[in-house]
C-alpha atoms as a PDB file:
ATOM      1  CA  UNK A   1     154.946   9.607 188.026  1.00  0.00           C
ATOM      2  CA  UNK A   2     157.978   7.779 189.972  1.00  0.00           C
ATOM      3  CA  UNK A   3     156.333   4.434 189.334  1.00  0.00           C
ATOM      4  CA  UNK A   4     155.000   4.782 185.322  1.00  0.00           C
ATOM      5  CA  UNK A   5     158.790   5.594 184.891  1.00  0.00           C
ATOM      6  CA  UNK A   6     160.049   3.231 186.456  1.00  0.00           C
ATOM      7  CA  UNK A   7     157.945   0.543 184.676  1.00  0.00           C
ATOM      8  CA  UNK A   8     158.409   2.167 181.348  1.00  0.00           C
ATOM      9  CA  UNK A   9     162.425   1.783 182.145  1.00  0.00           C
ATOM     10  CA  UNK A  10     162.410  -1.861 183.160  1.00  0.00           C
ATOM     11  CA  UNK A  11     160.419  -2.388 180.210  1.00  0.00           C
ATOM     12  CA  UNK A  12     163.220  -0.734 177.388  1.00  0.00           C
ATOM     13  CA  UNK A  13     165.300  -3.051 179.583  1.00  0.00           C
ATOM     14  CA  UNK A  14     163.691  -5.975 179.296  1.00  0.00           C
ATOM     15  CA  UNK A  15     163.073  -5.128 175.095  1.00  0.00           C
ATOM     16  CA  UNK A  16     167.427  -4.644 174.874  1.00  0.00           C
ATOM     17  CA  UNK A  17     167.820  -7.927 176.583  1.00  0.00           C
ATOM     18  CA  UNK A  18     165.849 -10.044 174.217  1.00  0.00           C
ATOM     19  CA  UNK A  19     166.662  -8.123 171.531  1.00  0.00           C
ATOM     20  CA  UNK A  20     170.415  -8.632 171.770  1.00  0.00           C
ATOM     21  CA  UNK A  21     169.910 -12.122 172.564  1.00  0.00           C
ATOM     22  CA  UNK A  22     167.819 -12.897 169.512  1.00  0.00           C
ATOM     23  CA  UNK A  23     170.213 -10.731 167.369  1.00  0.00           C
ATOM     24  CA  UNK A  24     173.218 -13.037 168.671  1.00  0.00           C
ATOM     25  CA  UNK A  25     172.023 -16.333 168.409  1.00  0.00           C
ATOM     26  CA  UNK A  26     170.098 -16.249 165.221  1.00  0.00           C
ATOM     27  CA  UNK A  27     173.557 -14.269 163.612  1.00  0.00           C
ATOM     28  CA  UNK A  28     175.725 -17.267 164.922  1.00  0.00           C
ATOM     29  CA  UNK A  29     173.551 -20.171 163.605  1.00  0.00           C
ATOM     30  CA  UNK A  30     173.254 -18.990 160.462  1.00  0.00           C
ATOM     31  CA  UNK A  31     175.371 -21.447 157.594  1.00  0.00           C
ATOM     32  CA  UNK A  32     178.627 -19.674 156.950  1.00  0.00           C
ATOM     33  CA  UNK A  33     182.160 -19.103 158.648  1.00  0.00           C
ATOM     34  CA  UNK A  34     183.253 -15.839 159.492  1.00  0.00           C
ATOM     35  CA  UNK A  35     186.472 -16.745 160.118  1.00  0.00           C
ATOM     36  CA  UNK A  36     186.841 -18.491 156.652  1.00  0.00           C
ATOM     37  CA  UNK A  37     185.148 -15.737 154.547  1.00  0.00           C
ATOM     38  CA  UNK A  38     187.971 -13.488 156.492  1.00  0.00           C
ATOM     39  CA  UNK A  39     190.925 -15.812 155.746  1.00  0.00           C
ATOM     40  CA  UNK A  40     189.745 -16.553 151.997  1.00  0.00           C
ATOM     41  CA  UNK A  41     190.116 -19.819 150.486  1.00  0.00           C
ATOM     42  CA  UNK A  42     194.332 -20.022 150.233  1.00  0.00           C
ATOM     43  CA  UNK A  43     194.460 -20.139 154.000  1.00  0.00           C
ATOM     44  CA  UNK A  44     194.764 -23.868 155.898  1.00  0.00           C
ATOM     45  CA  UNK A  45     192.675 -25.363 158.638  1.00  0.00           C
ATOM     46  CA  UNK A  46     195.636 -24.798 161.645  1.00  0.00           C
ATOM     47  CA  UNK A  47     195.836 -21.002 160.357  1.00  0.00           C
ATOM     48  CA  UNK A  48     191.790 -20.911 160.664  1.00  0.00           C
ATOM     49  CA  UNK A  49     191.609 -22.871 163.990  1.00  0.00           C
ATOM     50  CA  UNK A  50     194.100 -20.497 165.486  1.00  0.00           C
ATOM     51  CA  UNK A  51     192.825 -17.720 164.477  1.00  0.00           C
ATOM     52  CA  UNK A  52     189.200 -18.465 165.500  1.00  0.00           C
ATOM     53  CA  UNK A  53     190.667 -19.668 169.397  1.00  0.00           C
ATOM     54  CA  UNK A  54     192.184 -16.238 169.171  1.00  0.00           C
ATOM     55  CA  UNK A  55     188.830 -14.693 168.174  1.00  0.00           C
ATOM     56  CA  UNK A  56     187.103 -16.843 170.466  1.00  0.00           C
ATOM     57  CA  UNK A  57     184.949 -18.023 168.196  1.00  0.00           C
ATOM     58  CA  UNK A  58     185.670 -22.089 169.375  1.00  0.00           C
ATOM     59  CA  UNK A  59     183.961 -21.560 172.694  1.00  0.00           C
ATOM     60  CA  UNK A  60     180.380 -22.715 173.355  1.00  0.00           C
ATOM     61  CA  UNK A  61     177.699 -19.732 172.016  1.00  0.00           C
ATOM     62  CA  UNK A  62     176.032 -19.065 175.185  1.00  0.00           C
ATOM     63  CA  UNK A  63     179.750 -18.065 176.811  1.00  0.00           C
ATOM     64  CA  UNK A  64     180.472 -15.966 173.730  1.00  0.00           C
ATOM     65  CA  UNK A  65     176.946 -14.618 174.245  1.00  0.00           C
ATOM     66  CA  UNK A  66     177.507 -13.805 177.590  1.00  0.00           C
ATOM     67  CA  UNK A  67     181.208 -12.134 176.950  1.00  0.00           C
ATOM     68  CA  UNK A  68     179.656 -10.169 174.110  1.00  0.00           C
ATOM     69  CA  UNK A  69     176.879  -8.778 176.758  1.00  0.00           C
ATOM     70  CA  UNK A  70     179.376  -8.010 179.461  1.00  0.00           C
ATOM     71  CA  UNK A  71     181.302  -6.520 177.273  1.00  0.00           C
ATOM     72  CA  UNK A  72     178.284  -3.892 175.515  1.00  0.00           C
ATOM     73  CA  UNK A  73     176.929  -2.960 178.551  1.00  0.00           C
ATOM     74  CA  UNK A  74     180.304  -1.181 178.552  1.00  0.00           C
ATOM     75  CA  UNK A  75     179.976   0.056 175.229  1.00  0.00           C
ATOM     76  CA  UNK A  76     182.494  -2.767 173.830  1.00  0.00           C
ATOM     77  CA  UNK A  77     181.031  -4.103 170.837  1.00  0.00           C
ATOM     78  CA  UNK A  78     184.255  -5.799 170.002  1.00  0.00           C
ATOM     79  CA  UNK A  79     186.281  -5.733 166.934  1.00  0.00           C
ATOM     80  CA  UNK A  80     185.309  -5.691 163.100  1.00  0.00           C
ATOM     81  CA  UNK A  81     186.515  -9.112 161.333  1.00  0.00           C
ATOM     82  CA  UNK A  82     187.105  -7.327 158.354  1.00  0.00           C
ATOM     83  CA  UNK A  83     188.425  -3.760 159.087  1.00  0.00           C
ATOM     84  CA  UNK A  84     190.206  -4.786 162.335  1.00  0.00           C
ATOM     85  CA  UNK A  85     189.109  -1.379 163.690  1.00  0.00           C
ATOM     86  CA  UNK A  86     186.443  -1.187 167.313  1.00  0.00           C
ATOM     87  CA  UNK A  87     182.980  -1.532 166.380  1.00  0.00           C
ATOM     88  CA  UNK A  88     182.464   1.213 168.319  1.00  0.00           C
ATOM     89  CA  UNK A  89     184.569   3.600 166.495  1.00  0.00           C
ATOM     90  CA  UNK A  90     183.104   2.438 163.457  1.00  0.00           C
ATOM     91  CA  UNK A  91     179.726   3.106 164.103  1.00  0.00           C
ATOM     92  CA  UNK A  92     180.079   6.394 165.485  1.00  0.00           C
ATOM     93  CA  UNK A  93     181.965   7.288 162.398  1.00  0.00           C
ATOM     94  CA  UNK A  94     178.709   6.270 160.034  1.00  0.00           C
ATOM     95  CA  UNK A  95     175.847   7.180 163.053  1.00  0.00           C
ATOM     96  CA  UNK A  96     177.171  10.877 162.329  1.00  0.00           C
ATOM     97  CA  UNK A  97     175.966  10.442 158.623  1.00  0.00           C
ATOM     98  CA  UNK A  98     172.944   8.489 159.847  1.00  0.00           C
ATOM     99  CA  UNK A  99     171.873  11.018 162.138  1.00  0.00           C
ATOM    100  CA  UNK A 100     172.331  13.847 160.465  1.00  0.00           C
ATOM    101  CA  UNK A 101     169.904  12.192 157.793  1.00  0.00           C
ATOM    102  CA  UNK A 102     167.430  10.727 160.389  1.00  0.00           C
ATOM    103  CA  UNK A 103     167.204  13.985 161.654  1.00  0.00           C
ATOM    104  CA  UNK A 104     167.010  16.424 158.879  1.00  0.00           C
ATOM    105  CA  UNK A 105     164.558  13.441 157.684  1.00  0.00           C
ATOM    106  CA  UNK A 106     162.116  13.698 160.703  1.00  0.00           C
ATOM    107  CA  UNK A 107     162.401  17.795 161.233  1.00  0.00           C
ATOM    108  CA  UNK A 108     161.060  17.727 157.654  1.00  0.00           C
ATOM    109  CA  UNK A 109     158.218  15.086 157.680  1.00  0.00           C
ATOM    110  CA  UNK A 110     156.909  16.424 161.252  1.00  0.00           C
ATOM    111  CA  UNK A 111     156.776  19.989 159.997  1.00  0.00           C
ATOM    112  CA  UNK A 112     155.516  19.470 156.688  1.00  0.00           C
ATOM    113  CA  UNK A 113     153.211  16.592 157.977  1.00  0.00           C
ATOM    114  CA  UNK A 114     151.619  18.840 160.600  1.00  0.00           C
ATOM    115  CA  UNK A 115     151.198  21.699 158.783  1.00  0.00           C
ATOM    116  CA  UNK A 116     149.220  20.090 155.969  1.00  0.00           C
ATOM    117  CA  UNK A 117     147.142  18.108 158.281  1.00  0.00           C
ATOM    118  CA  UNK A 118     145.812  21.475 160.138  1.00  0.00           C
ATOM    119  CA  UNK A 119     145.490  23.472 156.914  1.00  0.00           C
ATOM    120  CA  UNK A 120     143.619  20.508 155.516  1.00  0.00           C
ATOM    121  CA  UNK A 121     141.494  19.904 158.495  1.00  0.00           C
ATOM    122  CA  UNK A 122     140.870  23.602 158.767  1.00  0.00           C
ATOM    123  CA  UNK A 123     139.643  23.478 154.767  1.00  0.00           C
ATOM    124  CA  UNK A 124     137.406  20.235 155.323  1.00  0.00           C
ATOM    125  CA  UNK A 125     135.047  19.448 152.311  1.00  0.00           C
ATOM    126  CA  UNK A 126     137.016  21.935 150.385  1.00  0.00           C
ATOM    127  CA  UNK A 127     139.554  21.032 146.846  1.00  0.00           C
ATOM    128  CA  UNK A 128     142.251  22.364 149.241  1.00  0.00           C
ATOM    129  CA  UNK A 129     141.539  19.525 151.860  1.00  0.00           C
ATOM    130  CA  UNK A 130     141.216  17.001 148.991  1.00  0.00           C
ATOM    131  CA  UNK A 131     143.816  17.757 147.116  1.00  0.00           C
ATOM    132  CA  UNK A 132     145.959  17.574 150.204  1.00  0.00           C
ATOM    133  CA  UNK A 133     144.725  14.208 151.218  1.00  0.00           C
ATOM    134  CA  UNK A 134     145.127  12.776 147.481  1.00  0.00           C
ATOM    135  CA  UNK A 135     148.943  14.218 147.824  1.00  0.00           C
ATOM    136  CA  UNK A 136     149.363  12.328 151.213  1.00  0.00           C
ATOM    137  CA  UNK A 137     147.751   8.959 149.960  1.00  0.00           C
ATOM    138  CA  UNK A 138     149.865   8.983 146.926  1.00  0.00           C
ATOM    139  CA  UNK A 139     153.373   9.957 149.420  1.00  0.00           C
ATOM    140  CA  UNK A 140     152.109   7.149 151.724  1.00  0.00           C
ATOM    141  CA  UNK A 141     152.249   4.738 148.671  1.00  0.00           C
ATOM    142  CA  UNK A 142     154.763   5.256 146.596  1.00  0.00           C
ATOM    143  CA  UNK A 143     157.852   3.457 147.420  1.00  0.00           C
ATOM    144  CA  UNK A 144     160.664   5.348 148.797  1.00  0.00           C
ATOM    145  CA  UNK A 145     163.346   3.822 146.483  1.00  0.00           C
ATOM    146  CA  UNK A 146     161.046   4.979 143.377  1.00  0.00           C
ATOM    147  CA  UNK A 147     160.935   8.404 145.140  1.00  0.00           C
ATOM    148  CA  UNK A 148     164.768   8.962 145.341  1.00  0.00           C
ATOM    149  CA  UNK A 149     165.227   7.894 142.073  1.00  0.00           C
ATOM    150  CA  UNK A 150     162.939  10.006 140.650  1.00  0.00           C
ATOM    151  CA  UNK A 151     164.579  12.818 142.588  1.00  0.00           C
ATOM    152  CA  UNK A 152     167.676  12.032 141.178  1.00  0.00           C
ATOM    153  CA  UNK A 153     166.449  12.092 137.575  1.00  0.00           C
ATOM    154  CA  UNK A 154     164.728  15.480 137.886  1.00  0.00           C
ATOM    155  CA  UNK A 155     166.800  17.630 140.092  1.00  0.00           C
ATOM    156  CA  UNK A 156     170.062  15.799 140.254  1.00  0.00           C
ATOM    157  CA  UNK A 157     170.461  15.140 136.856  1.00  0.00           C
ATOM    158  CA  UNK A 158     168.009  17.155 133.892  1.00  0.00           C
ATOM    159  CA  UNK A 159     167.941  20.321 135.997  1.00  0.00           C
ATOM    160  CA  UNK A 160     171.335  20.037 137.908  1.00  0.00           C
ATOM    161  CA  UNK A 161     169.703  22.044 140.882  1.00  0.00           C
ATOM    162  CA  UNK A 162     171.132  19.624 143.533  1.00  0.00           C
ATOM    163  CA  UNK A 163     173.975  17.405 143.798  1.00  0.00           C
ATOM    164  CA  UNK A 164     173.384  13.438 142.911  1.00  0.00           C
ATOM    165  CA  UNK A 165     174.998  11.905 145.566  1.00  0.00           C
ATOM    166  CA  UNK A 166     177.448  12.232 148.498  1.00  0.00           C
ATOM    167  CA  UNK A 167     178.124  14.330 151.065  1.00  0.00           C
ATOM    168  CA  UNK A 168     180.558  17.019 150.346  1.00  0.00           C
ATOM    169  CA  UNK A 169     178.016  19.767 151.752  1.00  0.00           C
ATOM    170  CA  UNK A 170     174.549  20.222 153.302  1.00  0.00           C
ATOM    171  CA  UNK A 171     173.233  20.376 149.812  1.00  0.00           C
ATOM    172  CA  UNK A 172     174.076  16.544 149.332  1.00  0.00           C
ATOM    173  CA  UNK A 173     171.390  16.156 152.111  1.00  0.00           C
ATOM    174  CA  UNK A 174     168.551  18.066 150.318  1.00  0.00           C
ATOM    175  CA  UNK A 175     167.538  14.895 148.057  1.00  0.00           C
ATOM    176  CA  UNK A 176     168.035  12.077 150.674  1.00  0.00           C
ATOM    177  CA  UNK A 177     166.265  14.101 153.383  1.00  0.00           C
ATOM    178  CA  UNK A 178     163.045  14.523 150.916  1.00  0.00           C
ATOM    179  CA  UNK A 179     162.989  10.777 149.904  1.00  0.00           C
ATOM    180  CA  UNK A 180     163.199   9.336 153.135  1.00  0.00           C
ATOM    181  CA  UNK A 181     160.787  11.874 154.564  1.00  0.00           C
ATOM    182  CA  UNK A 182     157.939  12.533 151.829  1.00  0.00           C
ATOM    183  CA  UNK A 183     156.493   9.116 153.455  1.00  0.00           C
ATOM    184  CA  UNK A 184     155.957   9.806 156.822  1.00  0.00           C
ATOM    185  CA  UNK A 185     155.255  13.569 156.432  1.00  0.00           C
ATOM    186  CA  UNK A 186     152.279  11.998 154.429  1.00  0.00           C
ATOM    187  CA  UNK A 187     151.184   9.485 157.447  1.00  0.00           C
ATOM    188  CA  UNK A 188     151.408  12.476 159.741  1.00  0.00           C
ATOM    189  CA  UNK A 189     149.344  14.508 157.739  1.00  0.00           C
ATOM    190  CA  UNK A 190     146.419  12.243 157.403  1.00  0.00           C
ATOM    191  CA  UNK A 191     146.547  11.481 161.586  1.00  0.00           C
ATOM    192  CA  UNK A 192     146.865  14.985 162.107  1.00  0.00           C
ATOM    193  CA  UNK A 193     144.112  16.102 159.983  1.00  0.00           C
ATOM    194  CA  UNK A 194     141.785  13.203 161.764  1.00  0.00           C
ATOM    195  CA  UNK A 195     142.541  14.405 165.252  1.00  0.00           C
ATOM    196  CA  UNK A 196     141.972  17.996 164.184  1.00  0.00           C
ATOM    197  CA  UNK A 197     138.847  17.264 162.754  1.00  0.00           C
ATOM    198  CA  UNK A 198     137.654  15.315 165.631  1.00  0.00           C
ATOM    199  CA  UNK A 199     138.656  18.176 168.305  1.00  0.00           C
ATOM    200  CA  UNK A 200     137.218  20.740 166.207  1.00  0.00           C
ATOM    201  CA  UNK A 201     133.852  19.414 166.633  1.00  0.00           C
ATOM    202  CA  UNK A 202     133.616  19.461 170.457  1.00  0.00           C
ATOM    203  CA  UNK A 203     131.444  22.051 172.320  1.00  0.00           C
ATOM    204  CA  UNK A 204     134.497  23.635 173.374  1.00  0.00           C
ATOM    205  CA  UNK A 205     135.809  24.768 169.995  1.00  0.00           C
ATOM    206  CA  UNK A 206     132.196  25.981 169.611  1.00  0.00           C
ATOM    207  CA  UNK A 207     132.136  28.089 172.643  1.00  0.00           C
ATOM    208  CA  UNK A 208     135.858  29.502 171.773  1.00  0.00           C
ATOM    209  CA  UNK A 209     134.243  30.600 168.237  1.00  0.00           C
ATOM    210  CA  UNK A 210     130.962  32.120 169.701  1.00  0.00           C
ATOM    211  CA  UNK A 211     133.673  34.361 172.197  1.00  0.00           C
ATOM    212  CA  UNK A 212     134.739  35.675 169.419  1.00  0.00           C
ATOM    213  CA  UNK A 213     138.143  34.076 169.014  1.00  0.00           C
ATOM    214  CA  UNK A 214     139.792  34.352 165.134  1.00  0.00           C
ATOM    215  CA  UNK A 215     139.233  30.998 164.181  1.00  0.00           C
ATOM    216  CA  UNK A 216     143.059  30.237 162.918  1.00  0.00           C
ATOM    217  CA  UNK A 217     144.131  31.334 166.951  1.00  0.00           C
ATOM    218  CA  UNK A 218     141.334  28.116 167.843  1.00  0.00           C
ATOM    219  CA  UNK A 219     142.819  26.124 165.635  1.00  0.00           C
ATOM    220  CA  UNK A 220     146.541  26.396 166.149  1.00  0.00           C
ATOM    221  CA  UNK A 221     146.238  27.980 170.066  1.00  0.00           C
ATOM    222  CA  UNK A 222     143.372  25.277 171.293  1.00  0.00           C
ATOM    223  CA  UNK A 223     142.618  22.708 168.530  1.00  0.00           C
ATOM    224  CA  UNK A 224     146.126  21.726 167.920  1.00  0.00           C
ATOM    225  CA  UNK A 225     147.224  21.464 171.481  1.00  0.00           C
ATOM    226  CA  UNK A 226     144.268  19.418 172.534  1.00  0.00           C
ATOM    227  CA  UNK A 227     144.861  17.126 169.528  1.00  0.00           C
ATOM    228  CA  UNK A 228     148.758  16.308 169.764  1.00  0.00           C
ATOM    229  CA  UNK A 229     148.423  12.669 171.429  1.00  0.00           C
ATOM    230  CA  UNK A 230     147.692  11.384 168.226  1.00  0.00           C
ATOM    231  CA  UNK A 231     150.258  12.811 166.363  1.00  0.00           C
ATOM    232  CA  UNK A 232     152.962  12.317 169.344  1.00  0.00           C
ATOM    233  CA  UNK A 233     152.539   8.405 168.786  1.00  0.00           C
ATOM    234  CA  UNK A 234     153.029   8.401 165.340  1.00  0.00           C
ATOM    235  CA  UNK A 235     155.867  11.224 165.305  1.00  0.00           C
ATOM    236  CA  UNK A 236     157.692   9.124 167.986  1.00  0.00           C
ATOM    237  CA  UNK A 237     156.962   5.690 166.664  1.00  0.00           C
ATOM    238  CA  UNK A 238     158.481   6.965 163.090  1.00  0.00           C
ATOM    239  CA  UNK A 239     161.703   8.583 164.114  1.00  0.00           C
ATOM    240  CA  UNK A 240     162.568   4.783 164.817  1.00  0.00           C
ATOM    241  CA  UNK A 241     161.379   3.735 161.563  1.00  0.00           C
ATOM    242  CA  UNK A 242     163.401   6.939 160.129  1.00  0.00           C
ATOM    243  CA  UNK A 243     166.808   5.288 161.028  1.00  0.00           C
ATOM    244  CA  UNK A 244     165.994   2.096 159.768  1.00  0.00           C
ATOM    245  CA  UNK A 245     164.189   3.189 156.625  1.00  0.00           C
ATOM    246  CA  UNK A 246     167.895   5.209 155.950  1.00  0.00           C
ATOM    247  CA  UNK A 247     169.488   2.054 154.848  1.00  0.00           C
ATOM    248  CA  UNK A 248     168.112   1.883 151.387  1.00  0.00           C
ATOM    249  CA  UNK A 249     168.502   5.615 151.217  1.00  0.00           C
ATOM    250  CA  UNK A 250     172.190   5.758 152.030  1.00  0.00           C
ATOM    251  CA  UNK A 251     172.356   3.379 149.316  1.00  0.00           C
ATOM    252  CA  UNK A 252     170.914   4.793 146.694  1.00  0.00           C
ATOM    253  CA  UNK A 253     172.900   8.498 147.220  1.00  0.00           C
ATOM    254  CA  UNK A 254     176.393   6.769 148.146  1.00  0.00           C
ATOM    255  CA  UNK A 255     175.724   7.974 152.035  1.00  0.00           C
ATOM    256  CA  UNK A 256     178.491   6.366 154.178  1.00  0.00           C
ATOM    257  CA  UNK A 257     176.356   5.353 157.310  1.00  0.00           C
ATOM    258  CA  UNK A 258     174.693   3.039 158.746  1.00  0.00           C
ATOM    259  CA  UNK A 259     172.949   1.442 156.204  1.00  0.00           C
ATOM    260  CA  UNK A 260     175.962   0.996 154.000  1.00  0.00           C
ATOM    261  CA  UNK A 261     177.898  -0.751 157.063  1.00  0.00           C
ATOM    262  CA  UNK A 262     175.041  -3.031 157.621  1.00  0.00           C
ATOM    263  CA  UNK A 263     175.287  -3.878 154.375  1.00  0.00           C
ATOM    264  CA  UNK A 264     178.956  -4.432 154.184  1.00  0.00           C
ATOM    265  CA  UNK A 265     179.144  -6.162 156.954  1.00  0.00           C
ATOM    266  CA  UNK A 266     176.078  -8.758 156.632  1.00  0.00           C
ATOM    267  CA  UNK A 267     178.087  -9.034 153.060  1.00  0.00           C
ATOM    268  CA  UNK A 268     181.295 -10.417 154.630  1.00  0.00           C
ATOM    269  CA  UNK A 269     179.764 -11.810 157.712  1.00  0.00           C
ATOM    270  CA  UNK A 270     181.231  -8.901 160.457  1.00  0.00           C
ATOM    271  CA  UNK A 271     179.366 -10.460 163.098  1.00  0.00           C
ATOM    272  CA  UNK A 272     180.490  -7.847 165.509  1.00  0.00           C
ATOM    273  CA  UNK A 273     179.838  -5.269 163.353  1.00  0.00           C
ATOM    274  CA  UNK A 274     176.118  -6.870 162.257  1.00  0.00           C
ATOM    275  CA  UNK A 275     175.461  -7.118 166.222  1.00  0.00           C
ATOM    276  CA  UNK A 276     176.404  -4.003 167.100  1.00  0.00           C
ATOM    277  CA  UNK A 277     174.856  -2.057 164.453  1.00  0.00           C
ATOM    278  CA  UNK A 278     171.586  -4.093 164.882  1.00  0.00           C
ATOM    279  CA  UNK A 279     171.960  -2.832 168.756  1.00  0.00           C
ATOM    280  CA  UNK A 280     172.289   0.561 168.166  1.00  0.00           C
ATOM    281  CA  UNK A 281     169.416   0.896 166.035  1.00  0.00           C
ATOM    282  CA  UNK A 282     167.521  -1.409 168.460  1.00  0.00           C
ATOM    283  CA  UNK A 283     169.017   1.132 171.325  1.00  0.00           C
ATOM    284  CA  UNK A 284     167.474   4.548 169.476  1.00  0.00           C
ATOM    285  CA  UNK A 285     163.899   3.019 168.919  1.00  0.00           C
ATOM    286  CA  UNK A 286     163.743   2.197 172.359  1.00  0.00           C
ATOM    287  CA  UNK A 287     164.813   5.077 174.072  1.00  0.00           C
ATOM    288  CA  UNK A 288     162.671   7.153 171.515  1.00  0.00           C
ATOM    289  CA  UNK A 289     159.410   4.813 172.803  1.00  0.00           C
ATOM    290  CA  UNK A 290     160.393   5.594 176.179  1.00  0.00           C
ATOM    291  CA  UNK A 291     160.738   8.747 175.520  1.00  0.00           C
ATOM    292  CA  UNK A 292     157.181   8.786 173.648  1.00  0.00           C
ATOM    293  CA  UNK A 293     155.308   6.986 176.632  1.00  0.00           C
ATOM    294  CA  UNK A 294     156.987  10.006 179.114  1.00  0.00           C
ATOM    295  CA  UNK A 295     155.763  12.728 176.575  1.00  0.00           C
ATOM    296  CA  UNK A 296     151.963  10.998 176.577  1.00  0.00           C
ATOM    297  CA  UNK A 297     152.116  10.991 180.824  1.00  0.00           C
ATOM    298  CA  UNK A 298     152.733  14.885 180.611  1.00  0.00           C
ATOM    299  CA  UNK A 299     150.735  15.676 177.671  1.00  0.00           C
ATOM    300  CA  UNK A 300     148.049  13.748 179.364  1.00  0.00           C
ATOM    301  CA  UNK A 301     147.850  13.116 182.776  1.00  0.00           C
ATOM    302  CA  UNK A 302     145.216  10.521 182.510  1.00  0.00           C
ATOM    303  CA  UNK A 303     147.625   7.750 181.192  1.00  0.00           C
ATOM    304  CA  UNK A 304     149.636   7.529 183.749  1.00  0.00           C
ATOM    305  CA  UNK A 305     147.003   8.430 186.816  1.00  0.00           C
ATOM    306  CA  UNK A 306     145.194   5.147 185.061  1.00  0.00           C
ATOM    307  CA  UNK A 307     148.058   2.962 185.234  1.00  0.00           C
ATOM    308  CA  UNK A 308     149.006   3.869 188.687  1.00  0.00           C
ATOM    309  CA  UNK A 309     145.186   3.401 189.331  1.00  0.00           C
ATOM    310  CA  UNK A 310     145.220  -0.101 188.062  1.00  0.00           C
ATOM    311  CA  UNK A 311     148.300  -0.649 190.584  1.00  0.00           C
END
């Protein structure tokens, strides 16, 4: 077990380090000057040069590169261009929103997901089981934007059950959290339904149902359990997608958090603020694949016994 996490670590190291280095260099050779689109147009080339040496912006881009690194791996993303507040602060100030999204998001889609997927697989052949599956092919397809805004019209704004955007109170969340979830709840469904179906017909589940088991305790108690690798890589793999997928939603409801900065910031050029949100994003998908590939070893013992085999 020492060695698969060990591996799996050096791995999510390796992913940061190329990561931040493509994230750096492609930001900095893209056409544009920050330190221009800071200044505005009124200000004169010896006000701009000193103010980019004080930036340090006129050294060469692998130095800057390398300052930038040294200075993350201590949690110093640097300064914003614009706001002339720590990258750091700012981000933790719009992660809070983020998070609290992401997560209310994911709590959502995995419950809802999994729950539909076992009742459906349970139903098979039945109008239950297809309508279910016709529900989770049409949340897998339709956009999210198109989802949120028909949200809004219905229950934001002819019924007036929820509010429209904001967040004042957990109620602002309601809307946001069902957009950005309905989609992967749906992809969850269909994976756990398939693994369900394909554990129920072993010879185990048979003998469990000749013992007399209630079939609903073989299904949740033995089916489930033996079918949760499945839905473990998709549930982990889409919490990353969650917090990415959360920058169109934060637009569209007026959500201050990471989304909104990214956009704000790739608007005006905040190179620190671009490279450090694009890290911490880059930082939560890995460490919730790591966490993923640990969760598979204990679930089943087999993937890591195979890789040390192969050792």
């Amino acid at each position: 077990m020492r060695d698969f996490l060990v591996k799996r670590l050096l791995q999510a190291v390796g992913i940061i380090l190329c990561i931040s280095a493509i994230t750096f260099f492609m930001l900095n050779i893209v056409p544009g000057d920050p330190v221009r689109i800071m200044m505005g147009d009124m200000a004169d080339e010896a006000t701009i040069e000193t103010v980019r040496h004080n930036m340090g912006l006129d050294k060469p881009v692998a130095e800057q590169y390398v300052d930038w690194l040294a200075g993350m791996v201590t949690g110093d993303f640097g300064q914003s261009y614009t706001q002339r507040k720590d990258v750091t602060q700012l981000m933790g100030q719009a992660f809070s929103v983020t998070a609290a999204l992401a997560a209310s998001a994911y709590v959502f889609a995995l419950v809802l997901g999994v729950v539909v997927g076992v009742v459906a697989a349970a139903k098979r052949g039945t109008w239950v089981d297809q309508t279910l599956m016709s529900l989770a092919i049409f949340g897998i397809s339709a956009p999210v934007f198109w989802v949120a805004i028909i949200l809004q019209i219905v229950f934001a704004l002819t019924l007036h059950w929820l509010p429209l955007s904001g967040i004042k109170t957990p109620a602002y969340f309601v809307l946001p959290t069902i957009a950005l979830g309905v989609r992967y709840a749906a992809s969850i469904a269909r994976v756990t339904r398939t693994s369900m179906l394909e554990v129920l017909s072993q010879d185990y589940m048979r003998t469990a149902e000749a013992k007399g088991l209630k079939y609903w305790v073989i299904v949740v108690r033995h089916a489930l359990r033996n079918a949760l690798i499945p839905i473990i890589t998709i549930a982990g793999t889409q919490l990353g997608d969650i917090f990415t997928g959360s920058i169109l939603i934060e637009s569209i409801f007026s959500m201050p958090g990471m989304g909104k900065m990214m956009l704000d910031a790739i608007n005006a050029r905040d190179l620190p603020l671009i490279q450090g949100g694009v890290m911490y994003i880059a930082l939560i998908c890995v460490v919730v694949y790591f966490v993923v590939d640990v969760l598979y070893a204990v679930v089943d013992p087999r993937i890591r016994l195979g890789e040390e085999g192969a050792n």
